[in-house]
C-alpha atoms as a PDB file:
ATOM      1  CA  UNK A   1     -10.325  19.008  28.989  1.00  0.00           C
ATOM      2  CA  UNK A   2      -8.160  20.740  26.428  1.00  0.00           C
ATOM      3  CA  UNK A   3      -5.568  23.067  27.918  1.00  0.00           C
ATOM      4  CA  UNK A   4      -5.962  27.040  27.297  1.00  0.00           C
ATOM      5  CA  UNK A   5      -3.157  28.452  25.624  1.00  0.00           C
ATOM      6  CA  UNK A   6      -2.212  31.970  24.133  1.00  0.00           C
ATOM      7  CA  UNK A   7      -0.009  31.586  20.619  1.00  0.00           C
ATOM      8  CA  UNK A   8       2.693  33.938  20.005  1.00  0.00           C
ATOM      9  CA  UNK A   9       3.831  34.072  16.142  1.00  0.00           C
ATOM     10  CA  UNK A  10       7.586  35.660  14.824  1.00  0.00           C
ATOM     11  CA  UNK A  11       8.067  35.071  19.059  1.00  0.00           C
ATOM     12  CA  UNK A  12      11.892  35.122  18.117  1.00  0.00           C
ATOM     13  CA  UNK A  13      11.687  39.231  16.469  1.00  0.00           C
ATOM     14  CA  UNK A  14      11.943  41.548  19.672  1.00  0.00           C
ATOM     15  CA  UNK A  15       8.552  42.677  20.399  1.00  0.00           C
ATOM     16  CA  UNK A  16       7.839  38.781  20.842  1.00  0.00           C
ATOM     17  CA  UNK A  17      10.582  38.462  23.068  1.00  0.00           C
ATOM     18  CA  UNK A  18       9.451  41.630  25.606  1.00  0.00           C
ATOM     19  CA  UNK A  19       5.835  39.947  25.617  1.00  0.00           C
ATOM     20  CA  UNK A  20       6.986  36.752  26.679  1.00  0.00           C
ATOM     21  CA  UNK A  21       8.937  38.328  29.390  1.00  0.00           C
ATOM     22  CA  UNK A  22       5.881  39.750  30.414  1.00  0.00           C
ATOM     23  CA  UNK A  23       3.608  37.035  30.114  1.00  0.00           C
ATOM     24  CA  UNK A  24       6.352  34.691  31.887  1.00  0.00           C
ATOM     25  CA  UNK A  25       5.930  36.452  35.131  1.00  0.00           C
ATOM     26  CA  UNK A  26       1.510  35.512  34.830  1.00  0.00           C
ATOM     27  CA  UNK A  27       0.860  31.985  36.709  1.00  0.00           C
ATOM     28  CA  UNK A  28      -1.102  29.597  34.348  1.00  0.00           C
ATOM     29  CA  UNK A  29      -0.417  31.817  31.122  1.00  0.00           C
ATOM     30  CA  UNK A  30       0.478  28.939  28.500  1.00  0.00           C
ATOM     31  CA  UNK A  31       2.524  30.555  25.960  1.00  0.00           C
ATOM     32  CA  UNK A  32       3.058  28.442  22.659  1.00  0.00           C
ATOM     33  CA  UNK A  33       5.579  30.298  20.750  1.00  0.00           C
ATOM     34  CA  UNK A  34       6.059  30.021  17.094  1.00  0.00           C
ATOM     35  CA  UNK A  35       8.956  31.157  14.683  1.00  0.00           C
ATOM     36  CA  UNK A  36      11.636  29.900  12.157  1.00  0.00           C
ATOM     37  CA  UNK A  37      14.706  30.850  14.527  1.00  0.00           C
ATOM     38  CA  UNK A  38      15.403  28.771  17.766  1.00  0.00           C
ATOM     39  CA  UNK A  39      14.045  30.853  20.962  1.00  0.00           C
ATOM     40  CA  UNK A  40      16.951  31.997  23.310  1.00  0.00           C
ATOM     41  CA  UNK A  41      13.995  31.856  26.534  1.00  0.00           C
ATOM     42  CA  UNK A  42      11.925  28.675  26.258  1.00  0.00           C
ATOM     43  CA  UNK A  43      11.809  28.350  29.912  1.00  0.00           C
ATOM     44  CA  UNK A  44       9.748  31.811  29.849  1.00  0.00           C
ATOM     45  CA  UNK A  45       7.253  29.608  27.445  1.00  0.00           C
ATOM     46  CA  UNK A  46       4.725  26.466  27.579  1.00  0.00           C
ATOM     47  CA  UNK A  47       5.625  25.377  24.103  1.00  0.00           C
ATOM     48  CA  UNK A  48       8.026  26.404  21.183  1.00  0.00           C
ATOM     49  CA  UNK A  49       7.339  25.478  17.701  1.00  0.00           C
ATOM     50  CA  UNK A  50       9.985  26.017  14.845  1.00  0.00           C
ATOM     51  CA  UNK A  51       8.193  26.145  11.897  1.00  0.00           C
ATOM     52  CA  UNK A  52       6.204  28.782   9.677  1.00  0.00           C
ATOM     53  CA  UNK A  53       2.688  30.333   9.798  1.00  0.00           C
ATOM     54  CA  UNK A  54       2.562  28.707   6.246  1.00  0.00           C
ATOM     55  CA  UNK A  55       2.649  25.201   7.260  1.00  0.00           C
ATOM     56  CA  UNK A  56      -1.146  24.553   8.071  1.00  0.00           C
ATOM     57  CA  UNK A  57      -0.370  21.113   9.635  1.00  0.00           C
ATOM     58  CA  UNK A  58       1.409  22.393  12.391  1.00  0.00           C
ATOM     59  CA  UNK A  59      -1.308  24.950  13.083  1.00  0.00           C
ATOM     60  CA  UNK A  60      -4.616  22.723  12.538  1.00  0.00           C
ATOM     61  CA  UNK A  61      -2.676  20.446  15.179  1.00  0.00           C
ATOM     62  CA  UNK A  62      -2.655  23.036  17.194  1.00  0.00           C
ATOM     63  CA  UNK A  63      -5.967  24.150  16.804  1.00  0.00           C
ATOM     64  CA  UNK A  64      -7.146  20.836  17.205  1.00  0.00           C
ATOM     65  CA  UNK A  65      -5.221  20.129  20.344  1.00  0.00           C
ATOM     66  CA  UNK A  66      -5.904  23.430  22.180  1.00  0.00           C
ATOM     67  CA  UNK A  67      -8.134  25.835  23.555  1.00  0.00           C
ATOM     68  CA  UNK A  68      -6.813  29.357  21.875  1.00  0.00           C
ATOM     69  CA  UNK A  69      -8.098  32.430  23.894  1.00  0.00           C
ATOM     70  CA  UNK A  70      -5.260  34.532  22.109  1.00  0.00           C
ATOM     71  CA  UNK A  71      -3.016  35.089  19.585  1.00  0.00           C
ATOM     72  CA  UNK A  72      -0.280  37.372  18.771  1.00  0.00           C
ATOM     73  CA  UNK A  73       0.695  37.499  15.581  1.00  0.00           C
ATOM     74  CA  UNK A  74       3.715  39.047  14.745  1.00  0.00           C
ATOM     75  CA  UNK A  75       5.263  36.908  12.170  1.00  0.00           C
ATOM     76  CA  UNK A  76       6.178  38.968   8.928  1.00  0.00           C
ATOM     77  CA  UNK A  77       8.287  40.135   6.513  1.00  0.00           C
ATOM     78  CA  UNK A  78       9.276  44.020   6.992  1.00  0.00           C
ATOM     79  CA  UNK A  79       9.013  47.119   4.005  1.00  0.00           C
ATOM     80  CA  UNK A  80      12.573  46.819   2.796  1.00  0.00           C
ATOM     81  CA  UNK A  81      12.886  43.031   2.746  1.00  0.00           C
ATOM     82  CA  UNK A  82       9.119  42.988   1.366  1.00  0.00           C
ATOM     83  CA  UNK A  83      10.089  45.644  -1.667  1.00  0.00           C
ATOM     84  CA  UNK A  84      13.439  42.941  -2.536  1.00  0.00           C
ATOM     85  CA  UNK A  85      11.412  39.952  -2.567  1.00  0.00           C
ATOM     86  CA  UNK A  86       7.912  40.501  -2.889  1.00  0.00           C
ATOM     87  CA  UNK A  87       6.028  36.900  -3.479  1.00  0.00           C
ATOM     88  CA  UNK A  88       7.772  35.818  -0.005  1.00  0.00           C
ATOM     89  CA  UNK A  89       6.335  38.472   1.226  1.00  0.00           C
ATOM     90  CA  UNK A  90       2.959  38.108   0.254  1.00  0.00           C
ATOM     91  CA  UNK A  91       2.934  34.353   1.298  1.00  0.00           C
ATOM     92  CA  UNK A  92       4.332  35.083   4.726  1.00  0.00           C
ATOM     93  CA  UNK A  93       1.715  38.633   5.466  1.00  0.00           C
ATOM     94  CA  UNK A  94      -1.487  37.725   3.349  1.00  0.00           C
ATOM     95  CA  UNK A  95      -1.424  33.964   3.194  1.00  0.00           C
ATOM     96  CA  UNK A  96       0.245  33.547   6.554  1.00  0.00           C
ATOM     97  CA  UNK A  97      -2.239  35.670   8.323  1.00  0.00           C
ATOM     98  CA  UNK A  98      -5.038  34.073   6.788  1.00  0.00           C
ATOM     99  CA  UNK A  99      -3.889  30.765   8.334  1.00  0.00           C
ATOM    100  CA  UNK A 100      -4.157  32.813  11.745  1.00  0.00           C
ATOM    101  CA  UNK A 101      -7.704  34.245  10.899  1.00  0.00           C
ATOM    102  CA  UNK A 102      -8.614  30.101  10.291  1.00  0.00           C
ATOM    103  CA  UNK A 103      -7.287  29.092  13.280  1.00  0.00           C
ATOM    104  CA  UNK A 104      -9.577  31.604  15.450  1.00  0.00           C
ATOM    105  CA  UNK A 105     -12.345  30.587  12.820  1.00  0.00           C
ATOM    106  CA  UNK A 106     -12.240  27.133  13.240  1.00  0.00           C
ATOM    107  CA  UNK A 107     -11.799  27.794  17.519  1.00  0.00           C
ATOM    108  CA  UNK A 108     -15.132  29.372  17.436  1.00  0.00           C
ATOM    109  CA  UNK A 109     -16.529  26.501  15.495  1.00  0.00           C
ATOM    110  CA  UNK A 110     -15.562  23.659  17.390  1.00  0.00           C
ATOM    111  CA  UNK A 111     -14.940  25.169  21.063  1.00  0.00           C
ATOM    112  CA  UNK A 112     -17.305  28.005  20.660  1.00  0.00           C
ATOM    113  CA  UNK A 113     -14.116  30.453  21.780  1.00  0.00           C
ATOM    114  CA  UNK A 114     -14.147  33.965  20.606  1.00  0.00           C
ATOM    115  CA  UNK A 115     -10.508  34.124  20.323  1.00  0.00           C
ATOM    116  CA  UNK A 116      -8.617  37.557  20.482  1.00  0.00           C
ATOM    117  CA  UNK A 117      -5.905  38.186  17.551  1.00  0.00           C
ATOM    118  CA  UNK A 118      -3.667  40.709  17.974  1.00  0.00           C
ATOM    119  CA  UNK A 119      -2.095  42.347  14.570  1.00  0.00           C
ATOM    120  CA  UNK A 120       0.410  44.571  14.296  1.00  0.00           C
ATOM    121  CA  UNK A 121       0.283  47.321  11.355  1.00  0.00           C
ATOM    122  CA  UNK A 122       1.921  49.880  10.504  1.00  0.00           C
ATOM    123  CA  UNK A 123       2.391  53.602   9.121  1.00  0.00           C
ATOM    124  CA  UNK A 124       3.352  52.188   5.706  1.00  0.00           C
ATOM    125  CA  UNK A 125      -0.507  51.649   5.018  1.00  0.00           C
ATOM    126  CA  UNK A 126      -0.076  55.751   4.240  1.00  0.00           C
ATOM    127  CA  UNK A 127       0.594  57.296   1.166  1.00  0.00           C
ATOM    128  CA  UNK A 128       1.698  60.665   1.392  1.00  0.00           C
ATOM    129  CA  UNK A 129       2.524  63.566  -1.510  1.00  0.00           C
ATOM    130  CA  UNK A 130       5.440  64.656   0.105  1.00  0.00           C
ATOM    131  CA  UNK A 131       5.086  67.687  -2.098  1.00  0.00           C
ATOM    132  CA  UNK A 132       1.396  68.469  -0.166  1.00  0.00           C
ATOM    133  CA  UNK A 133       1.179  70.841   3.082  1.00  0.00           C
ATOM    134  CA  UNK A 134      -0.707  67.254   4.505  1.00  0.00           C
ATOM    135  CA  UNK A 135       2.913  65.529   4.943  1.00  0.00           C
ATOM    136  CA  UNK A 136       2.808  67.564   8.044  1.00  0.00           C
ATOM    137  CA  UNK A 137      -0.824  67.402   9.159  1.00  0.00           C
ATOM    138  CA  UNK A 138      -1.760  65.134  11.616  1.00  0.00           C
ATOM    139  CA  UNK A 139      -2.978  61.795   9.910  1.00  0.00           C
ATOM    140  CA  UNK A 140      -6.003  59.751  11.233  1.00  0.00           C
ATOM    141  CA  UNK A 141      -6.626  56.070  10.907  1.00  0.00           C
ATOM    142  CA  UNK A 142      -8.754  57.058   7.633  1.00  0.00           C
ATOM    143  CA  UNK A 143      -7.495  58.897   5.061  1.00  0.00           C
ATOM    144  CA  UNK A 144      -4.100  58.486   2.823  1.00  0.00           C
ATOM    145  CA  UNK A 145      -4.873  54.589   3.094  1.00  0.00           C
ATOM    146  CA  UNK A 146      -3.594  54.196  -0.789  1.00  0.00           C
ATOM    147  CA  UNK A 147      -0.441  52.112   0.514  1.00  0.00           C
ATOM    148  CA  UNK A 148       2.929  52.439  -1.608  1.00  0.00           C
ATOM    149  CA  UNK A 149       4.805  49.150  -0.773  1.00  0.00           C
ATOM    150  CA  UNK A 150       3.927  45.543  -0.753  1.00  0.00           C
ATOM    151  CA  UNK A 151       4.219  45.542   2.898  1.00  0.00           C
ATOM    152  CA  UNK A 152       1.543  48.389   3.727  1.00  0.00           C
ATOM    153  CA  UNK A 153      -1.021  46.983   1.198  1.00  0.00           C
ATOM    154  CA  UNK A 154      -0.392  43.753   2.795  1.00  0.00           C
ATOM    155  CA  UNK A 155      -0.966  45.510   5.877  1.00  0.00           C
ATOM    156  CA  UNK A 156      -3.851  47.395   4.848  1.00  0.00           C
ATOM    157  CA  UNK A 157      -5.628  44.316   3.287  1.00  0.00           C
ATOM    158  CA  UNK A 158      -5.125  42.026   6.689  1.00  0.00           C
ATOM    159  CA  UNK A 159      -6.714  44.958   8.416  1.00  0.00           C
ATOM    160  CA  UNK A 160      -9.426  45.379   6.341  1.00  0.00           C
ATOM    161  CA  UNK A 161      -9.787  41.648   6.395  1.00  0.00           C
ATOM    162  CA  UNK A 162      -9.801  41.501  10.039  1.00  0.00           C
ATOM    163  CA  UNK A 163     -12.288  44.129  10.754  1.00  0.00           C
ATOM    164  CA  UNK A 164     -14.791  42.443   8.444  1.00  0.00           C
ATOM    165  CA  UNK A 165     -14.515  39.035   9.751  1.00  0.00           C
ATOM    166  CA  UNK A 166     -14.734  40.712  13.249  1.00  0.00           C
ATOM    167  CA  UNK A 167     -18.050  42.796  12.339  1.00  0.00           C
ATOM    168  CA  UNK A 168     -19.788  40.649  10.069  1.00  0.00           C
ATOM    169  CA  UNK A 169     -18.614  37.519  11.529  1.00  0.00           C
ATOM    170  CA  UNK A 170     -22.148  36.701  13.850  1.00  0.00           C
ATOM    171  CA  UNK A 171     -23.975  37.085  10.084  1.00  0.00           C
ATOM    172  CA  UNK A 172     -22.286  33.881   9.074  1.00  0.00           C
ATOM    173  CA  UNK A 173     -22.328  32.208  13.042  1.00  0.00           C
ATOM    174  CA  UNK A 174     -18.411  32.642  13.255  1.00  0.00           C
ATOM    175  CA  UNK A 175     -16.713  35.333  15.100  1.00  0.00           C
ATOM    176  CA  UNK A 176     -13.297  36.392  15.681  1.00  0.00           C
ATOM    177  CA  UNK A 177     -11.923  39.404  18.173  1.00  0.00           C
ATOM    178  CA  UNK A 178      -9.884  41.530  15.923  1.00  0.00           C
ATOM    179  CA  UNK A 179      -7.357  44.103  17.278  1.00  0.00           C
ATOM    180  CA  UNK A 180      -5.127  46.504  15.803  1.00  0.00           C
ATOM    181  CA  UNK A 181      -2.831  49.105  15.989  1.00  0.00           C
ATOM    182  CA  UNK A 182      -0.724  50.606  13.456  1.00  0.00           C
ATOM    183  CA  UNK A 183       2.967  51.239  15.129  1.00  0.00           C
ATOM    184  CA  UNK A 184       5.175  53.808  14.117  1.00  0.00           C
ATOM    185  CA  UNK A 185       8.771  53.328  14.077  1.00  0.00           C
ATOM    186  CA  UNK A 186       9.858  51.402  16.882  1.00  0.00           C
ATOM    187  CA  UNK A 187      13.206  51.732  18.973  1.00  0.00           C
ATOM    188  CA  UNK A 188      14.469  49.242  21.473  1.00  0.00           C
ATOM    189  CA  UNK A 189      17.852  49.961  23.704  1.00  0.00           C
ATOM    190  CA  UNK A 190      18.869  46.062  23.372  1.00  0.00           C
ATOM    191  CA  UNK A 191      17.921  44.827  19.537  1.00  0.00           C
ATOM    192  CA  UNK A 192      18.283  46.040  16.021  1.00  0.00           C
ATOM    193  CA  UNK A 193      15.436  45.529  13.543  1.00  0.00           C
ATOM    194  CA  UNK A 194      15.614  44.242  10.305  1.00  0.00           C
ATOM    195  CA  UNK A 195      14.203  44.749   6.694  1.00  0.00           C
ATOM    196  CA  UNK A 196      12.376  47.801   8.462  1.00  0.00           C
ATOM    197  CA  UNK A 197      12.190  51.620   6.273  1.00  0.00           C
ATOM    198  CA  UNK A 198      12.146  53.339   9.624  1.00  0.00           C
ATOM    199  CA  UNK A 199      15.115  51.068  10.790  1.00  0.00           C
ATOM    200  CA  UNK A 200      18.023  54.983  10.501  1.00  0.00           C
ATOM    201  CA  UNK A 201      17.169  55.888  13.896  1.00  0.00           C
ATOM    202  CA  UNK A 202      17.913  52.538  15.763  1.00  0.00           C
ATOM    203  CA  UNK A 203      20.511  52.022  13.770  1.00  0.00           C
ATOM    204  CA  UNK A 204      22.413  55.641  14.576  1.00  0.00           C
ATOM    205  CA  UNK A 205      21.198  55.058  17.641  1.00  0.00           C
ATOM    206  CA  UNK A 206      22.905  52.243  18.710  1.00  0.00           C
ATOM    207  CA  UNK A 207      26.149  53.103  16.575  1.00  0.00           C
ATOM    208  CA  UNK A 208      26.351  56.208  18.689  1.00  0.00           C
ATOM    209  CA  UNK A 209      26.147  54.466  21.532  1.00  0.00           C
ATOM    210  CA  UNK A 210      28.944  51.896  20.577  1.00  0.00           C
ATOM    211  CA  UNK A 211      30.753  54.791  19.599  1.00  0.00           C
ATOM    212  CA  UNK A 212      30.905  54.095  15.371  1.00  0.00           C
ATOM    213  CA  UNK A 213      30.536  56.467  13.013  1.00  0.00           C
ATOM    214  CA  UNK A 214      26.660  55.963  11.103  1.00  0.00           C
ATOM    215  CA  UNK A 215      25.981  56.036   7.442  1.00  0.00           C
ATOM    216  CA  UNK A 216      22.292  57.073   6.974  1.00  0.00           C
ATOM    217  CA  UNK A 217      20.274  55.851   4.308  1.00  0.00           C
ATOM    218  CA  UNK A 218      18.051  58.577   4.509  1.00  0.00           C
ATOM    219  CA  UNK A 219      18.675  62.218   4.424  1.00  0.00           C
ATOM    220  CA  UNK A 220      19.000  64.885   6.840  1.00  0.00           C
ATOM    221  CA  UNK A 221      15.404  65.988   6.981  1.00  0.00           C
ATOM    222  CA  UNK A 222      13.338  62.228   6.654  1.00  0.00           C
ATOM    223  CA  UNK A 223      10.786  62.696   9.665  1.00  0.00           C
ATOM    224  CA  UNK A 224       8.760  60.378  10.716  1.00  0.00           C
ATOM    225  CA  UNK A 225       6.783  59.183  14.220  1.00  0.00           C
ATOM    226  CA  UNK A 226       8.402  56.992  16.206  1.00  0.00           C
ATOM    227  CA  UNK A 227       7.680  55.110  20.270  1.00  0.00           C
ATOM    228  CA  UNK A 228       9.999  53.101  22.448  1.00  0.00           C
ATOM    229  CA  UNK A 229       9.880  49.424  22.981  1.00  0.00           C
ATOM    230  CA  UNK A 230       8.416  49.847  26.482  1.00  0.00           C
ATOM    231  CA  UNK A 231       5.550  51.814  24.845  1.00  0.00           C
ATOM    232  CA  UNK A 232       4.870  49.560  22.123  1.00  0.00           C
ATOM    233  CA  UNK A 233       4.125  46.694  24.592  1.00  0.00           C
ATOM    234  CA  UNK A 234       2.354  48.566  27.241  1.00  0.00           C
ATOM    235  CA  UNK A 235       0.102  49.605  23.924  1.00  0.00           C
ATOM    236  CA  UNK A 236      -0.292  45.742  23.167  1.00  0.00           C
ATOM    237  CA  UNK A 237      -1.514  44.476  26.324  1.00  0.00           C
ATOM    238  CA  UNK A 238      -3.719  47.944  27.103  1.00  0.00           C
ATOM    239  CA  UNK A 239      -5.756  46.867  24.035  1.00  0.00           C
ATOM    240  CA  UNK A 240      -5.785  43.597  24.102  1.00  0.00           C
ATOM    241  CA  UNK A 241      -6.986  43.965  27.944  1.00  0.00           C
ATOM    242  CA  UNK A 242      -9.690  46.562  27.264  1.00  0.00           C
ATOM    243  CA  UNK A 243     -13.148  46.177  27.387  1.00  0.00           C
ATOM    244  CA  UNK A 244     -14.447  45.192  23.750  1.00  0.00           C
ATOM    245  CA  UNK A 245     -17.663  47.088  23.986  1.00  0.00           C
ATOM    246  CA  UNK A 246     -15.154  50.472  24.047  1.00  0.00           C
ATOM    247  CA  UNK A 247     -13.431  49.972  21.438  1.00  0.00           C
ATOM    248  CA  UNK A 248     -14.989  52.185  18.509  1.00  0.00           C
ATOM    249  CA  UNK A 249     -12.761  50.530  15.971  1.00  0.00           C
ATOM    250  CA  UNK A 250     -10.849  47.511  15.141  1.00  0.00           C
ATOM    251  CA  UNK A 251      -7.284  49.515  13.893  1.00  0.00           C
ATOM    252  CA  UNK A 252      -5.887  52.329  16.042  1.00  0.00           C
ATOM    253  CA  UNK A 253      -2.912  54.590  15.660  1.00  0.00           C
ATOM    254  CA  UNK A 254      -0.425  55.046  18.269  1.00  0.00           C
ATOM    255  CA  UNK A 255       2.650  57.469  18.355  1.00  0.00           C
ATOM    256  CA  UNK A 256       4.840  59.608  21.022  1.00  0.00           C
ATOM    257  CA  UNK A 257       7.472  61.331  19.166  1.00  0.00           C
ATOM    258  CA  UNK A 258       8.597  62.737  15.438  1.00  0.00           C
ATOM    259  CA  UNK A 259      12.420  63.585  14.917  1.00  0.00           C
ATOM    260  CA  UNK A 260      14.022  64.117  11.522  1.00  0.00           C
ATOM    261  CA  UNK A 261      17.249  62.740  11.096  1.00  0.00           C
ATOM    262  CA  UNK A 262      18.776  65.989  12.810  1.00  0.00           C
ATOM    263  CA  UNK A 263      17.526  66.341  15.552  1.00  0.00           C
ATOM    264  CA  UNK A 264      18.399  62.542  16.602  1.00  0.00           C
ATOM    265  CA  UNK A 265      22.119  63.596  15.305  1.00  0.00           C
ATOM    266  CA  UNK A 266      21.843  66.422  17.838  1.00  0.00           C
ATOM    267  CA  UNK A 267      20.878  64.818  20.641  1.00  0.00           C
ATOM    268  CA  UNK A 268      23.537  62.286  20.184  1.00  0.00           C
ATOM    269  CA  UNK A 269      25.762  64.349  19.457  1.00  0.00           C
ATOM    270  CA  UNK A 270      25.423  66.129  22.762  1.00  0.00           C
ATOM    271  CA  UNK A 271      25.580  62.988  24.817  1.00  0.00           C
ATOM    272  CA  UNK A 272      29.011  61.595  22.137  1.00  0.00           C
ATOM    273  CA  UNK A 273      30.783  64.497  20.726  1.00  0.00           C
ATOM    274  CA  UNK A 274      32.925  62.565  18.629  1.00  0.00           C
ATOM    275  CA  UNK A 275      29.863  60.391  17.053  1.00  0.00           C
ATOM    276  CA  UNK A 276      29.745  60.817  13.169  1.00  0.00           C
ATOM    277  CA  UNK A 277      26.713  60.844  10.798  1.00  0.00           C
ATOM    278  CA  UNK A 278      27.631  60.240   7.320  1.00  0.00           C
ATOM    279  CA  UNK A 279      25.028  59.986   4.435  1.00  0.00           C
ATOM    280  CA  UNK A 280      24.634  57.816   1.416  1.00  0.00           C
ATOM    281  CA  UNK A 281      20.834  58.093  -0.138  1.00  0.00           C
ATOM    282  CA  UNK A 282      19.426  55.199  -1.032  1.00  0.00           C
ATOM    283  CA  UNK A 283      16.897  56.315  -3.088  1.00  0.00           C
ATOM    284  CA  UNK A 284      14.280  53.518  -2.986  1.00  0.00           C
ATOM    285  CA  UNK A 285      14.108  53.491   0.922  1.00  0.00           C
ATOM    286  CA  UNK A 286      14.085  57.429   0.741  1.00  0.00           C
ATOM    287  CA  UNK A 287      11.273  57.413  -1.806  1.00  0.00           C
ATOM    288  CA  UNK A 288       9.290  55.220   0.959  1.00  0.00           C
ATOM    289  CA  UNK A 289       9.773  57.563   3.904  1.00  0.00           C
ATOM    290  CA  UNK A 290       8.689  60.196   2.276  1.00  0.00           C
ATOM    291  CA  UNK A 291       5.544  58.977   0.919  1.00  0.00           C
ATOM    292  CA  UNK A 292       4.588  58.100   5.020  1.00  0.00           C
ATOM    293  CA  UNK A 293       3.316  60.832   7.421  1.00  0.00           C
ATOM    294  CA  UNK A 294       5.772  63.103   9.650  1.00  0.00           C
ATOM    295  CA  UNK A 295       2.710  62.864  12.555  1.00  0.00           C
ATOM    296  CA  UNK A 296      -0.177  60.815  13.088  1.00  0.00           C
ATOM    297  CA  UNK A 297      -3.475  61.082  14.860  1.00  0.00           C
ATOM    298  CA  UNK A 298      -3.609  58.761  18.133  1.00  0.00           C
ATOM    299  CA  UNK A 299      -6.726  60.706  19.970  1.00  0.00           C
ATOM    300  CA  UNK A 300      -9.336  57.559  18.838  1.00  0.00           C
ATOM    301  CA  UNK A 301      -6.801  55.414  20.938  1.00  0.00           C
ATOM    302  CA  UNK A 302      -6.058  57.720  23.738  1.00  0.00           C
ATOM    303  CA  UNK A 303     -10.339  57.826  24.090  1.00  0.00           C
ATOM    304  CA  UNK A 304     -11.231  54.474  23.624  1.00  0.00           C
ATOM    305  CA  UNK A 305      -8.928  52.467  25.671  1.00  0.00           C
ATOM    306  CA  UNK A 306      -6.377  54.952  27.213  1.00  0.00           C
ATOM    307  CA  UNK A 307      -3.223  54.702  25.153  1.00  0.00           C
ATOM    308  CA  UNK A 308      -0.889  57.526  26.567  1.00  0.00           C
ATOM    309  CA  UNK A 309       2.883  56.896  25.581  1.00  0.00           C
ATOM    310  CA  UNK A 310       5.024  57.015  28.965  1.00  0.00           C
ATOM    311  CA  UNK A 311       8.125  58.533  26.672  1.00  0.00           C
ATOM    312  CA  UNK A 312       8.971  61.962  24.809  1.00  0.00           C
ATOM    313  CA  UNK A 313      11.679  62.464  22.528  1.00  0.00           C
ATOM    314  CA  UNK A 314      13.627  63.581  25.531  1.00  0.00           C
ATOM    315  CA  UNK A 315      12.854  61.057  27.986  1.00  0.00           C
ATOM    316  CA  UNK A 316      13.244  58.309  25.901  1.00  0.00           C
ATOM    317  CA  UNK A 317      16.758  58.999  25.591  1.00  0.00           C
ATOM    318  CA  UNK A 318      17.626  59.893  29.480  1.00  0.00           C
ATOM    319  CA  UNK A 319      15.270  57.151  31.364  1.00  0.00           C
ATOM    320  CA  UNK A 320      15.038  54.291  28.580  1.00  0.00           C
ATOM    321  CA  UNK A 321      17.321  53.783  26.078  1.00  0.00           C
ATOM    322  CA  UNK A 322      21.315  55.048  27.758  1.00  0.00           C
ATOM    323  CA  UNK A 323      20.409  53.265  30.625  1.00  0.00           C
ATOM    324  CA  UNK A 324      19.068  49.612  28.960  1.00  0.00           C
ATOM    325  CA  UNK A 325      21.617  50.070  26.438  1.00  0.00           C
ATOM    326  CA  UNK A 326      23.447  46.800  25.754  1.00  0.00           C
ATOM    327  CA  UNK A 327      26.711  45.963  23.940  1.00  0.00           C
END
């Protein structure tokens, strides 16, 4: 009997790293985690692979080897990075995912598993004017999808690749379970993104909190939706555990709060008076924020499987992120 196992890719970034915390406290869940930097917890983990979701030996051995009932698949290369070196980052988000979608292809085929991928978009699928009264409408999962960067069309064409080989799939005898959400900015107490546009309000976040003075690439009014880590993978497992016969769609938006620049400098400015925010635009990075939405549309999500963030602006400062913060 081949084992069952659940594959976690990019399990090294830190939304990989809180899900295999979780995961590590469920008996029996195999975990076979996949990235190109060693992994700080492999006794959390079945199996850890260092390699890349480009090299199709190591995943057709694994394909061939296991049962897959799941995979995560969070291996990519963020909007900044993606803007600075763009065929990288088409290999690693179109090609790369591509490899994933084969995997759960050839799974079906040979075990006659539907297995569930997990794929995590994002708000840079929008294009905004920021010059239009719509830059501060709420934005649903269907309209402004006319991405700017590399990253959100790579984005947008994985999700529009997903959904088809998810609806269409029984036409050709192959199916796949294809889920989605499309994350705002996302801010953890204990890691620092990389590459990311939305990366100003970690960053200031965690300078305040180490007591440095912040230069902003971004200006004083860049606004855009944001959620906490612990939201972000409470969001993951609520729709990867939900019913598949209530979910209306394959891609969902999900979002708690939307500060501009100011008011994060306020409210760390209250808790560390003598925290600094100086600016120096870059305009590239500028230009990208604000061609993405201030606020986006989660009600399809909070219907169809119950998304409900547990943190506000204000809450997400007092009961998450000064009390987990780490030096």
């Amino acid at each position: 009997m081949k084992e069952k196992v659940t594959i976690i890719t990019g399990s090294s970034g830190e939304i990989g790293q809180n899900l295999i915390s979780y995961f590590s406290k469920i008996k029996n869940k195999k975990i076979i985690a996949i990235d190109l930097e060693e992994f700080n917890n492999s006794n959390n983990i079945f199996h850890f692979i260092k390699g890349s979701i480009l090299d199709e030996k190591i995943l057709n051995e694994l394909s061939n080897k296991y049962i897959i009932e799941e995979i995560y698949h969070l291996a990519a290369i963020l909007s900044t990075k993606a803007e600075k070196n763009p065929e990288l980052a088409e290999k690693v988000n179109v090609k790369g995912t591509i490899n994933i979608f084969n995997i759960a292809l050839n799974q079906n085929l040979k075990n006659n598993v539907i297995t569930k991928i997990f794929f995590p978009s994002s708000i840079a699928v929008y294009k905004i004017d920021s010059k239009l009264s719509s830059k501060d409408n709420l934005i649903d999962e269907n309209t402004f999808c006319n991405p700017k960067t590399k990253y959100g069309q790579h984005k947008l064409f994985c999700e529009n690749l997903g959904t088809a080989l998810d609806k269409y799939g029984n036409e050709l005898n192959l199916k796949i379970d294809f889920r989605c959400i499309r994350f705002p900015g996302i801010i953890s107490a204990n890691t620092l993104p990389t590459g990311g546009t939305s990366d100003y309000a970690p960053e200031m976040i965690h300078n305040a909190l180490q007591q440095k003075t912040y230069t902003s690439f971004a200006d004083q009014n860049s606004c855009l939706p944001f959620i906490v880590m612990p939201d972000a993978i409470n969001s993951i497992l609520s729709i990867m555990k939900c019913d598949k016969s209530k979910l209306r769609k394959n891609v969902y938006n999900i979002t708690s709060f939307s500060p501009t620049i100011l008011d994060l400098y306020k409210i760390l400015k209250n808790q560390f008076p003598e925290f600094l925010l100086k600016y120096k635009i870059d305009r590239k990075r500028q230009e990208i924020i604000n061609s993405w939405p201030n606020f986006i549309d989660d009600n399809q999500a909070k219907k169809d499987w119950g998304w409900k963030p547990e943190f506000n602006l204000n809450s997400a400062f007092k009961n998450y992120i000064y009390p987990n913060f780490k030096k």
